[in-house]
Protein backbone atom coordinates (compact mmCIF):
# COMPACT_ATOMS: atom_id res chain seq x y z
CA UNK A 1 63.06 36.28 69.87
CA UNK A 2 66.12 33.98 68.92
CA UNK A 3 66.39 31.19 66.24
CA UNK A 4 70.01 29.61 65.58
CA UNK A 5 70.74 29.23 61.53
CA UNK A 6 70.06 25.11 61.13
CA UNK A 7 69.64 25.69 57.40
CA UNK A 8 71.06 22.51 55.39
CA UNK A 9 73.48 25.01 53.77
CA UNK A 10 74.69 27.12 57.00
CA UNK A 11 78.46 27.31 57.09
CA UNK A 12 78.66 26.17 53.19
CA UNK A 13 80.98 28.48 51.13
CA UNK A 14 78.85 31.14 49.08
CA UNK A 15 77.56 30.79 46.29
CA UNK A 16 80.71 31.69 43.17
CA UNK A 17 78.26 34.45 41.90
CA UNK A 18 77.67 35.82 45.59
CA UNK A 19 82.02 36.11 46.30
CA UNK A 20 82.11 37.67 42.99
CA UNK A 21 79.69 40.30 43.85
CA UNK A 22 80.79 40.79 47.36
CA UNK A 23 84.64 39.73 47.59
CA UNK A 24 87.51 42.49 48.34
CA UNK A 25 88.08 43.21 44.85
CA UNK A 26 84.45 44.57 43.73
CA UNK A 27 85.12 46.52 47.13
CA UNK A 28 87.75 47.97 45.99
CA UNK A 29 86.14 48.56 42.63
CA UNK A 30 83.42 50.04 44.57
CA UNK A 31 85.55 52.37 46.29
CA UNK A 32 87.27 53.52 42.95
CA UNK A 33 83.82 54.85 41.94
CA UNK A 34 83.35 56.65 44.85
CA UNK A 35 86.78 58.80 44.23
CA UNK A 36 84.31 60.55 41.84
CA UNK A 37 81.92 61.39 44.02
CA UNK A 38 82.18 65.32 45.15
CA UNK A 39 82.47 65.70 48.83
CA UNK A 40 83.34 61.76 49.18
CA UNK A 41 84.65 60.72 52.67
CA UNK A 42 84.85 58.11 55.09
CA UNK A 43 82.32 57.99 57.68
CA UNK A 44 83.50 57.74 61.36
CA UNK A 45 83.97 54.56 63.38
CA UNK A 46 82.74 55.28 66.69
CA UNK A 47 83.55 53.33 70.14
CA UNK A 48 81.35 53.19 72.95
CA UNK A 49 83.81 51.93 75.82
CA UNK A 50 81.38 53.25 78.41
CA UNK A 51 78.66 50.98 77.14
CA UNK A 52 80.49 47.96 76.55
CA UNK A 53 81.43 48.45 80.46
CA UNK A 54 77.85 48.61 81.26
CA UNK A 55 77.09 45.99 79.18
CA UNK A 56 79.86 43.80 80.07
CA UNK A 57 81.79 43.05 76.27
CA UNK A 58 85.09 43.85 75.48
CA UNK A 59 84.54 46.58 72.51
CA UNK A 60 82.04 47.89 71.24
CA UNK A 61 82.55 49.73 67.53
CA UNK A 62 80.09 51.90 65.87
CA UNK A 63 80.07 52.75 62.01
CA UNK A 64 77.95 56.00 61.76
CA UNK A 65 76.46 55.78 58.21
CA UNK A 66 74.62 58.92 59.39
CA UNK A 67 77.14 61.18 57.34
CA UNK A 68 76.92 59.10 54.27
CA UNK A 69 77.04 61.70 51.01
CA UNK A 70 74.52 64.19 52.54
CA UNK A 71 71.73 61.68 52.32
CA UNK A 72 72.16 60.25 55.90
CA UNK A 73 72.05 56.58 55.57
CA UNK A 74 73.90 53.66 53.95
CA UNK A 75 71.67 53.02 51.51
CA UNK A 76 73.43 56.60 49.74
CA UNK A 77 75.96 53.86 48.21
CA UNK A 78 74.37 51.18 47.42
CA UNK A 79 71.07 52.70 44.81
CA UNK A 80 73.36 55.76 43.17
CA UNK A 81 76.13 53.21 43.12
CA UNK A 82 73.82 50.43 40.84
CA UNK A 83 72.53 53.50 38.62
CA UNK A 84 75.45 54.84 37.81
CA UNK A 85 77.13 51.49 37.04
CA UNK A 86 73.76 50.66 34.93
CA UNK A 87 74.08 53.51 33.18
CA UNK A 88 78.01 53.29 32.17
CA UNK A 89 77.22 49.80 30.86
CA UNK A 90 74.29 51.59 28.75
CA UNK A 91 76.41 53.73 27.22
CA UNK A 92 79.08 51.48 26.33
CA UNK A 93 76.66 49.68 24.71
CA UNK A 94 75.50 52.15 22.44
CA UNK A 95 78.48 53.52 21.96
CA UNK A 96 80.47 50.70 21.09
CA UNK A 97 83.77 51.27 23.82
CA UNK A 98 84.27 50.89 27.62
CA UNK A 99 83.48 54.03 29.24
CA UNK A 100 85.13 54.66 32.89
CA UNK A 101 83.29 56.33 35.67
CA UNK A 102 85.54 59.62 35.02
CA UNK A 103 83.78 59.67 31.82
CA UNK A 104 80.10 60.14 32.73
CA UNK A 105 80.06 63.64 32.21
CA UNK A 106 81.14 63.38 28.67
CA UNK A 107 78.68 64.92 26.23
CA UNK A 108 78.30 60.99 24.57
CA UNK A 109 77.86 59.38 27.96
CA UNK A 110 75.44 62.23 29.01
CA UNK A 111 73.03 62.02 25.80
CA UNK A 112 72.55 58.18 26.78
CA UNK A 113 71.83 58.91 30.08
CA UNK A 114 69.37 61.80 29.61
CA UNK A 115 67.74 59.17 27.17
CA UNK A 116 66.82 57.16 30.40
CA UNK A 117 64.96 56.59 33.16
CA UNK A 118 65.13 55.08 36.14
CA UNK A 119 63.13 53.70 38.87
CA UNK A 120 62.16 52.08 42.48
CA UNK A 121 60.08 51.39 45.27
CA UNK A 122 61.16 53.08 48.76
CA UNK A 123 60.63 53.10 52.24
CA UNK A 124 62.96 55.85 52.05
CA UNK A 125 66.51 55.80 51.82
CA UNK A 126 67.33 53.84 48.63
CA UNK A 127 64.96 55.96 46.66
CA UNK A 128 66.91 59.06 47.60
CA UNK A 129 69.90 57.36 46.93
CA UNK A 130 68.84 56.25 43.28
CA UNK A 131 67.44 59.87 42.65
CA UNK A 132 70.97 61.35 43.50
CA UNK A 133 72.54 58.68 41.55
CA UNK A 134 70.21 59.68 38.35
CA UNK A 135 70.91 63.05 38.66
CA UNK A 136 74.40 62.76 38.99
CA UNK A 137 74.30 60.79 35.97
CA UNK A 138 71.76 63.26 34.21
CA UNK A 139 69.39 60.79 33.86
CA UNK A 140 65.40 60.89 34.73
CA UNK A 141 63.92 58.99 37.71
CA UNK A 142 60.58 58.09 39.02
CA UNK A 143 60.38 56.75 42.87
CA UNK A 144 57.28 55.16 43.60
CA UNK A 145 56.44 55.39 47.58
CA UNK A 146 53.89 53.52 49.86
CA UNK A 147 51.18 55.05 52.13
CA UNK A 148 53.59 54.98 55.04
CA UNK A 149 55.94 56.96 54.09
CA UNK A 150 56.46 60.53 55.57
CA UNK A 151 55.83 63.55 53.94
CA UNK A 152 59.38 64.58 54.93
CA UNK A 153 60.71 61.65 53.28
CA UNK A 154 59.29 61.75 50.12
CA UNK A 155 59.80 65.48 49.84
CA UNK A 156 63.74 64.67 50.45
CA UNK A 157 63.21 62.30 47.51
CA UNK A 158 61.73 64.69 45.30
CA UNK A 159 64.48 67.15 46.13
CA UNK A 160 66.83 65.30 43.59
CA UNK A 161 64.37 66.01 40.71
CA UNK A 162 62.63 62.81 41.14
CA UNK A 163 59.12 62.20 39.98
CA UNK A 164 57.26 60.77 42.82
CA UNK A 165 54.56 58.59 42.46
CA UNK A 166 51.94 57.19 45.68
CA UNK A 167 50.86 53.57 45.92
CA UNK A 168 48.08 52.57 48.20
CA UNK A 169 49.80 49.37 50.88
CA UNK A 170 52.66 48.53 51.77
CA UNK A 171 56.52 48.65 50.45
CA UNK A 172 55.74 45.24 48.82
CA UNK A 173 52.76 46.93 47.26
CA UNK A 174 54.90 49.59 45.98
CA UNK A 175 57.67 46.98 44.69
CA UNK A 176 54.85 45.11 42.46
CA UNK A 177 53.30 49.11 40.93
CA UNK A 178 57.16 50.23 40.36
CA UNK A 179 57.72 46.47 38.43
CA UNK A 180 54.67 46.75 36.28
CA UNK A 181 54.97 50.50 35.40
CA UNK A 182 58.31 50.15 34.94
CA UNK A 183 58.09 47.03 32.51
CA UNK A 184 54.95 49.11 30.49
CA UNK A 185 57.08 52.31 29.69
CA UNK A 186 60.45 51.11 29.32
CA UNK A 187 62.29 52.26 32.68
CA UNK A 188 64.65 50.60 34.50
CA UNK A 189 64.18 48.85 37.34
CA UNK A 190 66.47 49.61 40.32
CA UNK A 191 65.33 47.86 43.51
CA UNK A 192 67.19 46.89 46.16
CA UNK A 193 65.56 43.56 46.78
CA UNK A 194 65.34 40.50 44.53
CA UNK A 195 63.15 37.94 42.58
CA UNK A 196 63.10 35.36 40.39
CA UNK A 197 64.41 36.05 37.52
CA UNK A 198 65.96 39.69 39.05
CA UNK A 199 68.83 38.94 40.93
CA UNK A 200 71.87 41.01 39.15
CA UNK A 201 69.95 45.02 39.45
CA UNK A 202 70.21 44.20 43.71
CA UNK A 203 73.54 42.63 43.62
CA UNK A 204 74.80 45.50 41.83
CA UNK A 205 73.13 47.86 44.84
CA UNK A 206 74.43 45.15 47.79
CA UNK A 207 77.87 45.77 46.05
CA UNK A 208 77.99 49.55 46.51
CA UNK A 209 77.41 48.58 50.34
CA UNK A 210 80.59 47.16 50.73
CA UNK A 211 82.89 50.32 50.27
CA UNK A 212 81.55 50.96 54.25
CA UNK A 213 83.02 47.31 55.30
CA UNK A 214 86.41 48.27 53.02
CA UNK A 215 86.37 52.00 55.71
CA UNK A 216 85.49 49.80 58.54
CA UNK A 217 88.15 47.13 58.24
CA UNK A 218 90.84 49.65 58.33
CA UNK A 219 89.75 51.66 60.75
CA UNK A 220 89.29 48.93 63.17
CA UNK A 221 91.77 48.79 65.36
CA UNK A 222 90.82 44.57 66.11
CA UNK A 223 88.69 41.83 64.46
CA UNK A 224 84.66 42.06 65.67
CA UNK A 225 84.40 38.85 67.20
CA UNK A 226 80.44 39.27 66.81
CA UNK A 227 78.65 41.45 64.57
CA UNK A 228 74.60 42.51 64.39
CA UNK A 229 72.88 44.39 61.99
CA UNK A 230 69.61 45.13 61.51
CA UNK A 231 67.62 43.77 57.71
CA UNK A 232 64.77 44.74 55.99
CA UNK A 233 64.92 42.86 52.98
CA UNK A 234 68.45 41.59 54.13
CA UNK A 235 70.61 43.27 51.33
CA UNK A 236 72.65 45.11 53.76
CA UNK A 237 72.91 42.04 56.51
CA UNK A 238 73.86 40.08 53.90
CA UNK A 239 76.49 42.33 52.20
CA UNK A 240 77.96 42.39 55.67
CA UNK A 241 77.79 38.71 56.44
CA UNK A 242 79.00 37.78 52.71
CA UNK A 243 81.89 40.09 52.50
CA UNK A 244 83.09 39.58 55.71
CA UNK A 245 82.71 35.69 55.70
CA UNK A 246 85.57 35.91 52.22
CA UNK A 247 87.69 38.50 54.66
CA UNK A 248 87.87 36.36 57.48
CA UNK A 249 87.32 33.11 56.14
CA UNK A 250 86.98 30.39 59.40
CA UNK A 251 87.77 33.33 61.36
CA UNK A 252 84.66 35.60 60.60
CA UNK A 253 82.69 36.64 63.41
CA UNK A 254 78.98 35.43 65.12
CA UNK A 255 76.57 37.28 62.89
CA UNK A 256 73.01 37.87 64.09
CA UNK A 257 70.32 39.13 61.65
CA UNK A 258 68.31 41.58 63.68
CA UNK A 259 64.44 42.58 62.55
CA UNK A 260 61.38 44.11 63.86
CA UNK A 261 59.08 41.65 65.52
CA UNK A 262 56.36 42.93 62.82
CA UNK A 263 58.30 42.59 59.66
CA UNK A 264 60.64 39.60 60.46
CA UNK A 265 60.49 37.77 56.64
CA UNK A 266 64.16 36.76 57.56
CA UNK A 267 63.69 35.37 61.07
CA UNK A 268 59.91 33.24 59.62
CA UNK A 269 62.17 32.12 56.67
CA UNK A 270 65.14 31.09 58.87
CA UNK A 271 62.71 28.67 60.62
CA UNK A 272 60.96 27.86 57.77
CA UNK A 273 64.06 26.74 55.80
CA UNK A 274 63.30 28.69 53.13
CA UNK A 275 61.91 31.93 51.68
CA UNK A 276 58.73 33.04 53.64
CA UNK A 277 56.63 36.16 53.00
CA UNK A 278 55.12 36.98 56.47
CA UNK A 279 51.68 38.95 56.39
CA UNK A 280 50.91 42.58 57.39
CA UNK A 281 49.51 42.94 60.32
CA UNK A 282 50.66 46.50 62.24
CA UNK A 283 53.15 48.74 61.18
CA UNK A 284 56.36 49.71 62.71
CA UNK A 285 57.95 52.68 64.12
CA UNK A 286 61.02 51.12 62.29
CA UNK A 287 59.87 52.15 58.82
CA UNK A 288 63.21 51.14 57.15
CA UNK A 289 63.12 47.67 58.24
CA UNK A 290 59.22 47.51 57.17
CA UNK A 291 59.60 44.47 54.70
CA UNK A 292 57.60 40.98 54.39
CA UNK A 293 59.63 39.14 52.08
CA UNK A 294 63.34 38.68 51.63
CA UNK A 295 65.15 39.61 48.60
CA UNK A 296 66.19 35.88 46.78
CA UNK A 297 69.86 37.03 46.81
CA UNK A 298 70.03 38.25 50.11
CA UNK A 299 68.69 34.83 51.72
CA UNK A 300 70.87 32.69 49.37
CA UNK A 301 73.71 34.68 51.38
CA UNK A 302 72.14 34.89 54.79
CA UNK A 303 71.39 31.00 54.65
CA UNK A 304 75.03 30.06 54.31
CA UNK A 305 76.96 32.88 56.50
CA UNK A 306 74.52 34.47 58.85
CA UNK A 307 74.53 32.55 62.99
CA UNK A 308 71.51 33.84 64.54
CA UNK A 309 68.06 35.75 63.61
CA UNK A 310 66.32 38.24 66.05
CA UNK A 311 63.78 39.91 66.65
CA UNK A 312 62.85 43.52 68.31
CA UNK A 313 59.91 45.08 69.47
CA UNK A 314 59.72 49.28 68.87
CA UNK A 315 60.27 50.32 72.37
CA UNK A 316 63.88 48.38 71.87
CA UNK A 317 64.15 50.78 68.93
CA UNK A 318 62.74 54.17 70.03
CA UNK A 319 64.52 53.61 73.65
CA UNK A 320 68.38 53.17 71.99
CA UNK A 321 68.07 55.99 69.89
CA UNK A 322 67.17 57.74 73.38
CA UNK A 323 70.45 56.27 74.68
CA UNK A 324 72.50 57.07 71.97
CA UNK A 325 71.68 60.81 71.92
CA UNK A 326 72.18 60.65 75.91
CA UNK A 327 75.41 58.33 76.72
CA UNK A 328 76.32 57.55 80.17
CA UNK A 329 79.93 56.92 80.87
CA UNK A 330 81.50 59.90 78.80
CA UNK A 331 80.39 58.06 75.48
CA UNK A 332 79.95 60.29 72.29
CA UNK A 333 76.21 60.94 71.33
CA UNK A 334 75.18 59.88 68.17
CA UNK A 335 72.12 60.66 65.90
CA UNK A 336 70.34 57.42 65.25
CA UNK A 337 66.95 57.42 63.35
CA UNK A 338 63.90 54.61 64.06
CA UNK A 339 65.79 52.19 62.27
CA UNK A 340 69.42 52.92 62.66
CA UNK A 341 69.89 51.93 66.10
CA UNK A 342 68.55 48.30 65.87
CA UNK A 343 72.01 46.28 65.76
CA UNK A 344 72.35 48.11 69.57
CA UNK A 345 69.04 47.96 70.66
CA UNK A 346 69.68 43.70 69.83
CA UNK A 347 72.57 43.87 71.34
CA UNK A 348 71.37 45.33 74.55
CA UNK A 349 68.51 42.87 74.76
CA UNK A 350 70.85 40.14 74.26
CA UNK A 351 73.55 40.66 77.12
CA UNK A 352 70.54 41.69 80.01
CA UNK A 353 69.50 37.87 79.12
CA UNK A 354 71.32 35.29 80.73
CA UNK A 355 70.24 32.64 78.27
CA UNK A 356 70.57 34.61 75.23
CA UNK A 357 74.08 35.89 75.98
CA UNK A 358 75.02 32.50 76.28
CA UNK A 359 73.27 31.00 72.99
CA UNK A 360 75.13 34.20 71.23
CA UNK A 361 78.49 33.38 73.46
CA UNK A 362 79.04 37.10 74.42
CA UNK A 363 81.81 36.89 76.88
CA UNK A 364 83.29 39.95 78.44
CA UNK A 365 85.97 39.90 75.71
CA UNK A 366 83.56 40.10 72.74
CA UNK A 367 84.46 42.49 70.62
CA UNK A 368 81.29 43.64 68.87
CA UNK A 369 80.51 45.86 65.59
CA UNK A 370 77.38 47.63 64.83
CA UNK A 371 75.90 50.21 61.96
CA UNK A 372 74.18 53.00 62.70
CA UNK A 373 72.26 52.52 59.61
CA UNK A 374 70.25 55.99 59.52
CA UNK A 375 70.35 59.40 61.04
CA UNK A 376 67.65 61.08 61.39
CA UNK A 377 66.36 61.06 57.93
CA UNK A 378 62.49 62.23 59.43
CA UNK A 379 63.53 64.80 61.54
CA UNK A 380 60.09 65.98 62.81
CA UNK A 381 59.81 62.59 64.07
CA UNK A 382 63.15 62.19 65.51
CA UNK A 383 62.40 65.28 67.73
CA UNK A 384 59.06 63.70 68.63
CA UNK A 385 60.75 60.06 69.79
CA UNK A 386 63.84 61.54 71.10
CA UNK A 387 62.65 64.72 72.84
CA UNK A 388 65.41 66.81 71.17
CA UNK A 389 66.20 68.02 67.27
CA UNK A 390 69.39 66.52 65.76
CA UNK A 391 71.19 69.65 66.42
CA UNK A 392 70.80 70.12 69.96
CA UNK A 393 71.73 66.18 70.50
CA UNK A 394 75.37 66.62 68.26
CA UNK A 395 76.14 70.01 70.51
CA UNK A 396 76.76 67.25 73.49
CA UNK A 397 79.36 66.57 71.93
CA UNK A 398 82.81 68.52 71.83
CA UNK A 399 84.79 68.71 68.56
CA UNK A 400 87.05 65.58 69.67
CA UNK A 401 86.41 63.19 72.14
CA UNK A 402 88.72 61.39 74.16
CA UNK A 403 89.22 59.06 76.44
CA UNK A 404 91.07 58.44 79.34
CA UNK A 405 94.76 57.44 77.25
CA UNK A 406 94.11 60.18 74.87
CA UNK A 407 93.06 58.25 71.86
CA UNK A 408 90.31 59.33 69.51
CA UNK A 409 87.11 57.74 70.15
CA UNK A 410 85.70 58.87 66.55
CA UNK A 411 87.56 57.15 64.21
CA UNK A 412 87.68 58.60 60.56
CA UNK A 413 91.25 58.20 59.52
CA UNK A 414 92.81 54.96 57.49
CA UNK A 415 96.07 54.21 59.56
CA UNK A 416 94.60 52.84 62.23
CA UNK A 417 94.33 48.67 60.73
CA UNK A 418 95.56 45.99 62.56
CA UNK A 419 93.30 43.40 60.24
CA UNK A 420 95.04 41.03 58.12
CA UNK A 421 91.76 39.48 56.67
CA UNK A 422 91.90 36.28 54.90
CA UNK A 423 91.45 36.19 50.97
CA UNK A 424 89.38 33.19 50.91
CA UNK A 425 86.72 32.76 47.79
């Protein structure tokens, strides 16, 4: 359920390629783009005092990615973010001159891009993030999906314009058909995990994951003294772990890599020492977590900065999405799909185990920091797990909830930082 990090290179400083990619200036860089984007804006930073009562931590802090660009998960900025960049360096290329971000709409820019296509392999979420991205862009795509995922899903995809393509198996299945395709007809590759010899493509998506670290550092109004987040392929734990290991520096907080107990490739590699491809055996309910092997890059971060690695079963996940939608203790409800939820549902395990609490040092001053990583992006299925639609579970809440000294609990505003984090490389 647990494993502490004892890699040979836990604690070492990142690798100078890994800062570069995730440090606070390609954050900021990051952020720039999005200033482009119509309809841009933070997404709130929600605290759950009435929990971390319950639960008996200091603070607990909730980034709802569940508003994310219309798309309703995190991955929205991490797959349009690559293609876009991908396709500015394109274009510059042919064209023979740096072109900006508030130039991709320029006829030039938009002849290169309609040249192109791009492509993926999806559980989900990143495919309708790099369809949005193409189309922003003008450019083609092609998302290839595995036998698991929803009809719902893949007809969210295909709402972008995106050619959609079925592969019998799994997501690594589908990773392998998008690679060779892709390689046979010219396309570009746009995954969000990594191997040999394709590292740069999912650096460039783990980047675009870091403008919701820039939102949540200023909106938190103290440093997370612990952090968990949930992994698939690990590009988002790692983003987080990375980025916030240069912002803190010594400082940073406990990290703890959280996975389903059927797809843990990071939790079999942690003990392992190295990068493990775990077998299928039974899906899971937590469909965006459904990975067997670990992107390279990810793991080459994780190894250094992340503390722990652990595992949950789905009954942790389908029961915290029920909590979330019904709070006790005057919290705010929030929309959490199969796979959003699973930094809480961790967290909850860990504190209603004596031993584990202590391994993970969660004292009743911990100050801890989630992601709601998805909404619910399968809302047929949400309604099914939950025993409510989306709808009827945000009507809970009022238009601004307080609590008892009057502040905001939803927190979407920038003026409420009291970080100074550490510039360390």
């Amino acid at each position: 359920m647990l494993f502490l990090n004892e890699h040979v290179d836990y604690r070492a400083p990142l690798d100078a390629s890994d800062s570069e990619v995730l440090g606070l200036e390609a954050a900021r860089e990051v952020e720039r783009f999005l200033e482009h984007r119509e309809g841009h804006k933070q997404t709130p930073l929600i605290s759950l005092p009435g929990l971390a009562r319950e639960i008996g931590v200091g603070s607990i802090y909730l980034k709802d990615e569940a508003h994310r660009h219309g798309l309703g998960s995190f991955k929205a900025l991490g797959g349009s973010y690559a293609v876009i960049r991908l396709i500015l360096e394109e274009a510059a290329r042919q064209l023979g001159r740096s072109i900006d971000i508030s130039e991709i709409h320029r006829p030039d820019a938009r002849a290169v891009a309609e040249a192109m296509t791009v492509s993926c392999a999806t559980d989900g979420n990143h495919g309708r993030s790099v369809a949005q991205g193409a189309r922003l862009a003008s450019a083609k795509c092609v998302i290839f999906v595995h036998s698991g995922v929803s009809n719902e899903r893949v007809a969210a995809i295909a709402s972008f314009g995106a050619q959609i393509i079925r592969v019998d198996g799994t997501y690594d299945d589908a990773v392998a058909e998008a690679s060779r395709v892709a390689r046979e007809r010219g396309w570009l590759t746009v995954s969000d995990t990594s191997w040999p010899g394709y590292e740069r493509i999912p650096a460039l998506v783990m980047q675009g994951y870091t403008a919701l670290l820039s939102e949540a550092l200023r909106q938190l109004p103290e440093s997370p003294t612990h952090v968990f987040i949930q992994a698939g392929v690990g590009g988002l734990a790692a983003t987080v772990a990375g980025h916030f290991s240069i912002a803190f520096g010594d400082d940073r907080p406990f990290f703890t890599v959280v996975e389903p107990s059927r797809a843990a490739c990071l939790f079999e590699s942690a003990r392992a020492g190295r990068p493990v491809k775990v077998p299928y055996e039974h899906s899971t309910v937590m469909a965006m977590l459904e990975c067997y092997e670990p992107s390279l890059v990810a793991w080459r971060v994780l190894s250094r900065a992340a503390d722990a690695f652990m595992v949950v079963e789905d009954e942790d996940a389908i029961g915290v999405m029920r909590r979330l939608a019904n709070p006790h203790h005057g919290d705010p409800t929030v929309v959490a799909g199969e796979s959003g939820g699973v930094g809480v549902a961790a967290l909850l395990k860990a504190t209603s185990d004596e031993e584990l609490r202590n391994k993970l040092d969660l004292r009743s001053d911990a100050r801890v920091f989630v992601i709601n990583t998805e909404g619910a992006t399968d809302i047929l299925l949400y309604e099914k797990l939950v025993g409510a639609t989306p709808a009827q579970v945000l009507a809970r809440n009022s238009s601004s909830v307080r609590n008892s000294s009057g502040r905001l609990d939803v927190a979407v505003g920038s003026n409420r930082t009291k970080l100074t984090p550490h510039r360390h490389t």
